[in-house]
Protein backbone atom coordinates (compact mmCIF):
# COMPACT_ATOMS: atom_id res chain seq x y z
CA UNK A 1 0.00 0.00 0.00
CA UNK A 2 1.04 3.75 -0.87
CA UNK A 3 1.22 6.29 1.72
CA UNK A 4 2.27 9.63 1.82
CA UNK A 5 5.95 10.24 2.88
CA UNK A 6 6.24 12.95 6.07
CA UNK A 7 7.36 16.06 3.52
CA UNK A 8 4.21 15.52 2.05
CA UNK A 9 1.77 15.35 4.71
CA UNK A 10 2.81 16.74 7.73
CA UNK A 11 2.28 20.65 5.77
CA UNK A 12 -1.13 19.59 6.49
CA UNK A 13 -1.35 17.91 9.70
CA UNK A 14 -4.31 18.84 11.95
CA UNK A 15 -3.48 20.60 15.07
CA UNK A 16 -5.00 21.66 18.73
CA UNK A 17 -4.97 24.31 21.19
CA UNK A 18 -3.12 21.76 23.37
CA UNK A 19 -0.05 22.03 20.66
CA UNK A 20 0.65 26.01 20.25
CA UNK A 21 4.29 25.16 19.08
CA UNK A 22 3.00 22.72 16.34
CA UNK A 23 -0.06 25.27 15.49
CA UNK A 24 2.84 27.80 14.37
CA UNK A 25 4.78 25.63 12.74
CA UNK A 26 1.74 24.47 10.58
CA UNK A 27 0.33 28.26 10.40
CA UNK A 28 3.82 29.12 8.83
CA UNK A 29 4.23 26.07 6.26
CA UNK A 30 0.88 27.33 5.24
CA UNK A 31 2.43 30.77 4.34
CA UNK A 32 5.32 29.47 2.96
CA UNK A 33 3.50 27.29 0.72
CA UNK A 34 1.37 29.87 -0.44
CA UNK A 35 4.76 32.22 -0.87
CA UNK A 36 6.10 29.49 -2.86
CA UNK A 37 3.08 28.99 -5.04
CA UNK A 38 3.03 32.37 -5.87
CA UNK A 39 6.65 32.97 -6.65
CA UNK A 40 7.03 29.77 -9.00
CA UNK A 41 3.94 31.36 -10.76
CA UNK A 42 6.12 34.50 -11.10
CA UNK A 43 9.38 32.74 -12.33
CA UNK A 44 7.28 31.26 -14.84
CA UNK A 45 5.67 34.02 -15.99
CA UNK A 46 9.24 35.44 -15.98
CA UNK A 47 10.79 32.75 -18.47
CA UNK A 48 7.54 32.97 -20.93
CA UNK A 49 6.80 37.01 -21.35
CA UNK A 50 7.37 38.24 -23.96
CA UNK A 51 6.38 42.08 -22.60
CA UNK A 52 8.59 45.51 -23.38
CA UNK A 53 11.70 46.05 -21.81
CA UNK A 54 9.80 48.81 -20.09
CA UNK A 55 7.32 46.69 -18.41
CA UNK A 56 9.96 44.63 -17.66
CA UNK A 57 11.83 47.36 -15.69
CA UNK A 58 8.50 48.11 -14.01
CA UNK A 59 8.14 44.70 -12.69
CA UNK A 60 12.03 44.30 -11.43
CA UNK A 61 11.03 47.29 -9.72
CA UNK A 62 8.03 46.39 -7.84
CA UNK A 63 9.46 42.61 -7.08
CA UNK A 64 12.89 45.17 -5.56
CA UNK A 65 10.43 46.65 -3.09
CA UNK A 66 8.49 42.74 -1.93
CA UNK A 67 11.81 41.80 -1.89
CA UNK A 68 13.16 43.94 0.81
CA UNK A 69 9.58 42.91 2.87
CA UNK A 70 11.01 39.44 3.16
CA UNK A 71 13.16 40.33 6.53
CA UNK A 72 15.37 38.27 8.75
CA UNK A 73 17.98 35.96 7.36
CA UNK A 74 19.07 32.12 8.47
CA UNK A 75 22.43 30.99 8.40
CA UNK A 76 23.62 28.89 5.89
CA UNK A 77 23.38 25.76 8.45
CA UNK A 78 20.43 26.66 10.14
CA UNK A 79 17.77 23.78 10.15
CA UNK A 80 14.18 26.26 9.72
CA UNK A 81 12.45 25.74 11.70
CA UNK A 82 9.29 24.61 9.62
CA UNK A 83 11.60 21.62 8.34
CA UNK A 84 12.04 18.22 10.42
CA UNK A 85 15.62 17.01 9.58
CA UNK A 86 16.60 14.29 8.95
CA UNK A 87 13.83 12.26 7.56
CA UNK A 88 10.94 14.62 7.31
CA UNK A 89 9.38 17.84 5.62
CA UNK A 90 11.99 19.59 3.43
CA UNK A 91 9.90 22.95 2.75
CA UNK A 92 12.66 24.40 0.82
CA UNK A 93 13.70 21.42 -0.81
CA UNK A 94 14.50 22.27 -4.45
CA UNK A 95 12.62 19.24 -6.06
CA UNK A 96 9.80 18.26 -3.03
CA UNK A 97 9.24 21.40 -1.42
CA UNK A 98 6.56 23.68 -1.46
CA UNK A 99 8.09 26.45 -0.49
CA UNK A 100 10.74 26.51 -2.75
CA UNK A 101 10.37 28.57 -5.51
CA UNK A 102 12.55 26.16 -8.32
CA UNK A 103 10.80 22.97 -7.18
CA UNK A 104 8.33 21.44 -9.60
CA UNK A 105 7.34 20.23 -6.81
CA UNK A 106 7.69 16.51 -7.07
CA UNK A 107 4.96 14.87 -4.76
CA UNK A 108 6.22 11.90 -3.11
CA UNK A 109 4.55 8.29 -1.81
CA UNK A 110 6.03 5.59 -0.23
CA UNK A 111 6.58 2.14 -1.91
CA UNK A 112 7.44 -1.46 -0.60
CA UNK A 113 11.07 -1.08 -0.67
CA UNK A 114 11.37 2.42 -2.16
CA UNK A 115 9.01 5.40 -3.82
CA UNK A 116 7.55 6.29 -6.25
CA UNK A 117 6.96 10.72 -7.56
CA UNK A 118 4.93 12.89 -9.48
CA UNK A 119 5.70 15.92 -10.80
CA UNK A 120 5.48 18.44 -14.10
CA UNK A 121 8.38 20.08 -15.22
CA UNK A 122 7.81 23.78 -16.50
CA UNK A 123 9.44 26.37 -19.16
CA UNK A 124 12.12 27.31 -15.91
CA UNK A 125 13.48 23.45 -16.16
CA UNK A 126 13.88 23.87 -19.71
CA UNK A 127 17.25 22.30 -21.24
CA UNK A 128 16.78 22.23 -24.64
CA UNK A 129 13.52 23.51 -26.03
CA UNK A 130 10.47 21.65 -24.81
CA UNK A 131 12.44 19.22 -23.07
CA UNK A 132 13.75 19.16 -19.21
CA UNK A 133 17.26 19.96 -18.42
CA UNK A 134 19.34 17.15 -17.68
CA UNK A 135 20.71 18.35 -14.62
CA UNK A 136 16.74 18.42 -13.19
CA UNK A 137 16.62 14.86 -13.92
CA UNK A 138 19.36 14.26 -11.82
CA UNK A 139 17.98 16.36 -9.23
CA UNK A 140 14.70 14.72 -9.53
CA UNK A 141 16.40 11.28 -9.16
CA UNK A 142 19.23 12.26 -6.87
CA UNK A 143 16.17 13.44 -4.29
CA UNK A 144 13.82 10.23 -4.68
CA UNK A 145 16.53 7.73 -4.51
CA UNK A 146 17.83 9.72 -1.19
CA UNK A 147 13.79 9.16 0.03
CA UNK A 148 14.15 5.64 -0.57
CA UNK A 149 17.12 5.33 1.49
CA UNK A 150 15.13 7.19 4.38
CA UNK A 151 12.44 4.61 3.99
CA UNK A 152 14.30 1.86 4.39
CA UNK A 153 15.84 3.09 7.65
CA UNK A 154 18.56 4.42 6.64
CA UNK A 155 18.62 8.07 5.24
CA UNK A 156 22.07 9.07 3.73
CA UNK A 157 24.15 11.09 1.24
CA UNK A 158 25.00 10.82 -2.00
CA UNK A 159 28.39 9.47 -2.64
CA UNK A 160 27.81 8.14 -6.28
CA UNK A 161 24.83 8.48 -8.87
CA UNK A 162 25.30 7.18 -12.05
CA UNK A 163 23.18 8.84 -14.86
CA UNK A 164 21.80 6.95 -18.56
CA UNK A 165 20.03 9.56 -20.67
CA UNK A 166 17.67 7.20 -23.06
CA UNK A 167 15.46 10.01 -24.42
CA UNK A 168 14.25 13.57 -23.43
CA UNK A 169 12.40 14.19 -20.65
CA UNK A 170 9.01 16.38 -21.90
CA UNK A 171 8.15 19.59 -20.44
CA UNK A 172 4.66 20.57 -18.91
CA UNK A 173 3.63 16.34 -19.17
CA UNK A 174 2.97 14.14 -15.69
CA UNK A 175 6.09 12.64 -14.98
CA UNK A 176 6.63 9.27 -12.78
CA UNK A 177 9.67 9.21 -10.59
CA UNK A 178 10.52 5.86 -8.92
CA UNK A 179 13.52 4.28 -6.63
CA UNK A 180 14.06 1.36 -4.83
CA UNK A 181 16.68 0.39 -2.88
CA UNK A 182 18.48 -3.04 -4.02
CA UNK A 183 20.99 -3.98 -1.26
CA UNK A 184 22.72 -2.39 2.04
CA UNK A 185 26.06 -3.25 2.86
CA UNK A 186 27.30 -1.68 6.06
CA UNK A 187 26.31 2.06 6.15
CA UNK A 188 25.96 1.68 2.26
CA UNK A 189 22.72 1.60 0.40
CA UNK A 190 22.40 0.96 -3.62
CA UNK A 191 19.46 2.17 -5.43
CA UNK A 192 18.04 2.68 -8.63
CA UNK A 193 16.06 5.11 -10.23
CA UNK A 194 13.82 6.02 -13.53
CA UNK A 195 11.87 8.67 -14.84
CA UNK A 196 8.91 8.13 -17.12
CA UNK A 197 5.80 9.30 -18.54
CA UNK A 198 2.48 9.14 -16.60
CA UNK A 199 1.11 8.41 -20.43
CA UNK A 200 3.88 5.52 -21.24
CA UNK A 201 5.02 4.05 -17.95
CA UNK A 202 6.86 1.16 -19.71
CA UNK A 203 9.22 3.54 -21.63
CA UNK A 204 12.34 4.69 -19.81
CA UNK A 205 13.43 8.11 -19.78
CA UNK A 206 16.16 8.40 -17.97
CA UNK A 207 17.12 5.96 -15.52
CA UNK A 208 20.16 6.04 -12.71
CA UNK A 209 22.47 3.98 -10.19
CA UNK A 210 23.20 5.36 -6.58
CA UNK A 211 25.71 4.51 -3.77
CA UNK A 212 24.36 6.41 -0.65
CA UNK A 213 26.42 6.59 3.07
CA UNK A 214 24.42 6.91 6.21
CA UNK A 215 26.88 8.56 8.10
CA UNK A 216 27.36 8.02 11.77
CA UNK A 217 25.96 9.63 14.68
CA UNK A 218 29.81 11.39 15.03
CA UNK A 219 30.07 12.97 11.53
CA UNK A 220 26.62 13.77 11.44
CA UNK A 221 27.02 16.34 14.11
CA UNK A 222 30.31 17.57 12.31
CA UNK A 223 28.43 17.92 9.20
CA UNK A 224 25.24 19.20 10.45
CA UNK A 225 25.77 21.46 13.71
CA UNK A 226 21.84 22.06 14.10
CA UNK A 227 21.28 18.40 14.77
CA UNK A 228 22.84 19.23 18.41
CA UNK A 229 19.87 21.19 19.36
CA UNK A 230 17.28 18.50 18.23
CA UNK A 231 19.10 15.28 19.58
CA UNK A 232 19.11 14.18 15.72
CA UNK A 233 21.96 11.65 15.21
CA UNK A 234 21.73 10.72 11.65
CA UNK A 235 21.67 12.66 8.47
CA UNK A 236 19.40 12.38 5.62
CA UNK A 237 16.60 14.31 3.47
């Protein structure tokens, strides 16, 4: 049976009055959601027009000024605070997350032994015309296989992901994104990956090979300095 991996459901978790922390967590996913929804509406208006340069100046203008609304800063290895790492919702993530404004975003389930995504690519994930790039594909990929790892108990990092490029990847078309993971050895985890239509499952896209680590509880608080505060001891998506 399918079920809905934490980044994807916990955005919309009910709440109580008993849980004011967790009601302002989900209050601000909602807002960042709807920030995110609304900017990736804007980036792809941004890649399409085809308005006057002087309209154009007019807009860079006015996004200048909502820009400069958008106060406060993290640090580059802050955890926000609306994510739950490692393992959980990635807001910001660049290929699941809602808030992020390059994500498609790719909407994940879980599998027996791995998951499976959906997603549509638009004009901004263009490589060549009308067709993804093929670094997104590997992003795409490189983020599900990383799920699967987390889903089989042990989330970890990249260390090798082998790309085969079989035919272009269509833009604005449901996509299917699936890995599984094939064997653990140690802190190691292989997986595979593919990418196909939701029209032509059986044809292959573009499929891939990982090697993930899942580091241990030692470098994990080397590489991830936030994980101190939360008691987290592994690292993952």
């Amino acid at each position: 049976m399918n079920s809905p991996l934490p980044h994807q459901s916990a955005a919309h978790a009910p709440t109580s009055p008993e849980q004011p922390a967790e009601e302002g967590v989900h209050r601000r996913r909602t807002a960042v959601s709807a920030l995110g929804r609304e900017v990736r509406a804007l980036v792809d208006a941004t890649v399409r027009t085809t308005a006057a340069p002087d309209a154009l100046l007019r807009v860079a203008d006015g996004v200048r000024v909502l820009t400069a609304q958008l106060t406060g800063r993290r640090a580059r290895a802050d955890i926000p605070v609306v994510d739950e790492f490692p393992g959980g919702v990635r807001m910001y993530s660049p290929v699941t997350g809602t808030g992020s404004p390059l994500a498609p975003p790719l909407e994940v389930t879980r599998l027996d032994g791995g998951v499976a995504g959906t997603c549509v690519l638009g004009i901004a994930h263009e490589g060549p015309p009308g067709y993804g790039h093929g670094g997104i594909s590997a992003m795409l990929l490189d983020e599900s296989m990383g799920w699967a790892c987390a889903t089989a108990g042990m989330p970890g990092m990249t260390v090798s992901l082998q790309m085969r490029y079989h035919r272009p990847v269509p833009l604005e078309a449901p996509l299917r994104v699936l890995a599984h993971v094939r064997g653990t050895e140690g802190r190691k985890v292989y997986v595979t990956g593919s990418i196909t239509s939701e029209d032509d499952l059986a044809t292959v896209l573009v499929a891939a090979e990982g090697v993930f680590v899942s580091p241990d509880p030692e470098h994990a608080r080397a590489l991830f300095p936030g994980l101190r505060d939360s008691g987290g001891t592994s690292a993952g998506r």
